[in-house]
Protein backbone atom coordinates (compact mmCIF):
# COMPACT_ATOMS: atom_id res chain seq x y z
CA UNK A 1 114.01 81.44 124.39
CA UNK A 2 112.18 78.35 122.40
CA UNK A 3 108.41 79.15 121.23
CA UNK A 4 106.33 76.92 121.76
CA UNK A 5 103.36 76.37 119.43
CA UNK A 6 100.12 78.82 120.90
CA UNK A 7 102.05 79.96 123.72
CA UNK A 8 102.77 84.01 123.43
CA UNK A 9 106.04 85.11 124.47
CA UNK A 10 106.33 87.99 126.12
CA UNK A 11 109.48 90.55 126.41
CA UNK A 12 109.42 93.74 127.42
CA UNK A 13 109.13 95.49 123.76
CA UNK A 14 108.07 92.28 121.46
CA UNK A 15 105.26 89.26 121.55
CA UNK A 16 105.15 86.43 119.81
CA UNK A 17 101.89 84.52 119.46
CA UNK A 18 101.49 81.51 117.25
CA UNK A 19 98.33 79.61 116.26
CA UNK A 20 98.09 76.32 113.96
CA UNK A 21 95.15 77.13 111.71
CA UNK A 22 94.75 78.98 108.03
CA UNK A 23 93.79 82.50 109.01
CA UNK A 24 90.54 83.34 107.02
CA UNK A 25 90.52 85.48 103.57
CA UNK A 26 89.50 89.01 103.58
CA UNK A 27 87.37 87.65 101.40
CA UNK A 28 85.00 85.55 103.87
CA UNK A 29 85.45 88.05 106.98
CA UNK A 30 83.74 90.88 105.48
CA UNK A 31 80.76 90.61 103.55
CA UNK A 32 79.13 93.77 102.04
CA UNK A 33 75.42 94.47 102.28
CA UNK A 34 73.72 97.17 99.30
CA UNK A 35 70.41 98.47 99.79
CA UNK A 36 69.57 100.92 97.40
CA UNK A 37 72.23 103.93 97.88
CA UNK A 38 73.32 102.57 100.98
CA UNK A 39 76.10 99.67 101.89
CA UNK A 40 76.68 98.05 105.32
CA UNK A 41 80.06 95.85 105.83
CA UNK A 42 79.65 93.54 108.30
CA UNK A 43 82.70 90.99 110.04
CA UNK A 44 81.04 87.32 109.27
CA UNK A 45 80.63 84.53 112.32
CA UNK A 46 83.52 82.85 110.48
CA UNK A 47 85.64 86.33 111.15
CA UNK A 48 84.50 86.81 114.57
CA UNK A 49 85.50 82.87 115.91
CA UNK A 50 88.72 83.57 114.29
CA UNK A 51 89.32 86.74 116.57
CA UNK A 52 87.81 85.74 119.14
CA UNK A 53 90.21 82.29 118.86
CA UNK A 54 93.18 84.51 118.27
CA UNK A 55 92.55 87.15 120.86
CA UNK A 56 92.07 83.94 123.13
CA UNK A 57 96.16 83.19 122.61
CA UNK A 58 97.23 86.61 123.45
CA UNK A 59 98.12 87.16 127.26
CA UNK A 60 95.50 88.71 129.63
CA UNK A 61 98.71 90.73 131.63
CA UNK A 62 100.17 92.41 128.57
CA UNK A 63 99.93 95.98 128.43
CA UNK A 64 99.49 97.14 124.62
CA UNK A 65 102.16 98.69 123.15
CA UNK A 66 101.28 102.66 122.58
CA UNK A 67 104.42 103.74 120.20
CA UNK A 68 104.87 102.62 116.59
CA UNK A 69 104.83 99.64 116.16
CA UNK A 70 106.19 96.51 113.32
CA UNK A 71 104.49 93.40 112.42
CA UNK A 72 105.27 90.37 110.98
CA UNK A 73 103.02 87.79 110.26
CA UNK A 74 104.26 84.24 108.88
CA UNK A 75 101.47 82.39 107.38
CA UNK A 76 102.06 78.83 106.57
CA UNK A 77 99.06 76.87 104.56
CA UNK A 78 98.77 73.54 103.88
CA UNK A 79 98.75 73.42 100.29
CA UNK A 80 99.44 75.33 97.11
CA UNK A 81 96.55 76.94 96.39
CA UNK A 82 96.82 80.34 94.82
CA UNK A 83 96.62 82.84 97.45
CA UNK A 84 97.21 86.55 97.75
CA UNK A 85 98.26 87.25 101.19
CA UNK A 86 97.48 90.36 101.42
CA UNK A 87 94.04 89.25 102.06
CA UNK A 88 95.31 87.63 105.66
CA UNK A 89 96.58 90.53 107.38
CA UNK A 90 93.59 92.69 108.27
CA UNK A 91 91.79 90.26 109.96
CA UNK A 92 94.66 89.23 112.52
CA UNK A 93 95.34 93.04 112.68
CA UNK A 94 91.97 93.62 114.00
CA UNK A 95 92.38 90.76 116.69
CA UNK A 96 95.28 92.33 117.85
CA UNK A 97 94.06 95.95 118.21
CA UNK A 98 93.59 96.75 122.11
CA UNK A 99 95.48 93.86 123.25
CA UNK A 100 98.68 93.92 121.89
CA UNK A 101 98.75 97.50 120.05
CA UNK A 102 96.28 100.30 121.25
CA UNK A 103 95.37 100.46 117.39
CA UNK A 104 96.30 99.34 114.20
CA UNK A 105 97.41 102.85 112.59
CA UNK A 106 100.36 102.28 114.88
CA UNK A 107 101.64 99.98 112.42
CA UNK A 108 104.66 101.86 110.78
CA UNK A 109 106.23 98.63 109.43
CA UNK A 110 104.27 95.29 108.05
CA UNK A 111 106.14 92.15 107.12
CA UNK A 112 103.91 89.34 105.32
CA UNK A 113 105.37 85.89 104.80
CA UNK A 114 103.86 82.74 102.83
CA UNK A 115 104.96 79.33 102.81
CA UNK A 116 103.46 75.92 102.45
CA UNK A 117 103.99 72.99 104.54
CA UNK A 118 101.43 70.28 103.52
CA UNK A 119 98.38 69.37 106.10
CA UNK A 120 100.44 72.10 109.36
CA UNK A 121 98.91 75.25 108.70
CA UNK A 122 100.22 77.80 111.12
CA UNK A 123 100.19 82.02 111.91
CA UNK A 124 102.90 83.22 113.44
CA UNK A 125 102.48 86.58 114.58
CA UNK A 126 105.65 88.81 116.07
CA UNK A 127 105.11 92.32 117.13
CA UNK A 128 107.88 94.88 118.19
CA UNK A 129 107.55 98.05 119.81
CA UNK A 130 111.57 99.31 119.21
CA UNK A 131 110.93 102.76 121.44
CA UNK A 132 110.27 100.40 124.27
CA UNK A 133 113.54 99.30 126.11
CA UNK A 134 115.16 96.60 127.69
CA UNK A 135 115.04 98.31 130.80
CA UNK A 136 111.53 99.74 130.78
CA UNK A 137 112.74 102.96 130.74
């Protein structure tokens, strides 16, 4: 089955969604607020377009997976600029949670790829649920 760009694909234990933009840093989706003793995190506007844009790609008929779960997320960025990409996942995690997967702490296996392909930035996003089978069984 071909994948087209931004068009999930659906089987009965995997979805693949894909969406051609730089997912945002950790780094500019949660900001941290210190008063005193106390500190409030907050998800910035730039963090909630993003999940709201990639929630948007993921189909409204899918039931989310309730078993373990693996993920793997293939970032591409348009340039070469040093980037840890660690600092990618959680925000496309938290899109994902109660669509795809009931929560992220089903997770049991995470798979993070980089790669550069000059001015086509691009998150691909596959997520398995092997306990599910073929059959629906």
């Amino acid at each position: 089955m071909e994948i087209m760009p931004g068009i999930p694909v659906n089987t009965m234990n995997k979805i693949t969604i894909e969406i051609q933009e730089k997912p945002p840093s950790v780094n500019h989706v949660w900001k941290h607020i210190v008063k005193g003793r106390f500190a409030r995190v907050y998800l910035t506007k730039e963090g909630r377009e993003f999940k709201e844009r990639l929630s948007n790609k993921i189909p409204l008929d899918i039931k989310p997976f309730e078993g373990p779960v693996k993920v793997e997320i293939e970032l591409t960025f348009p340039n070469n600029l040093r980037r840890d990409i660690d600092n990618y996942s959680k925000c496309i995690l938290d899109a994902l949670n109660k669509k795809v997967f009931i929560d992220d702490s089903q997770i049991t296996e995470l798979i993070i790829k980089k790669n550069v392909e000059k001015n086509k930035p691009n998150i691909k996003i596959i997520v398995e649920c092997p306990n599910v089978s073929e059959f629906g069984e």
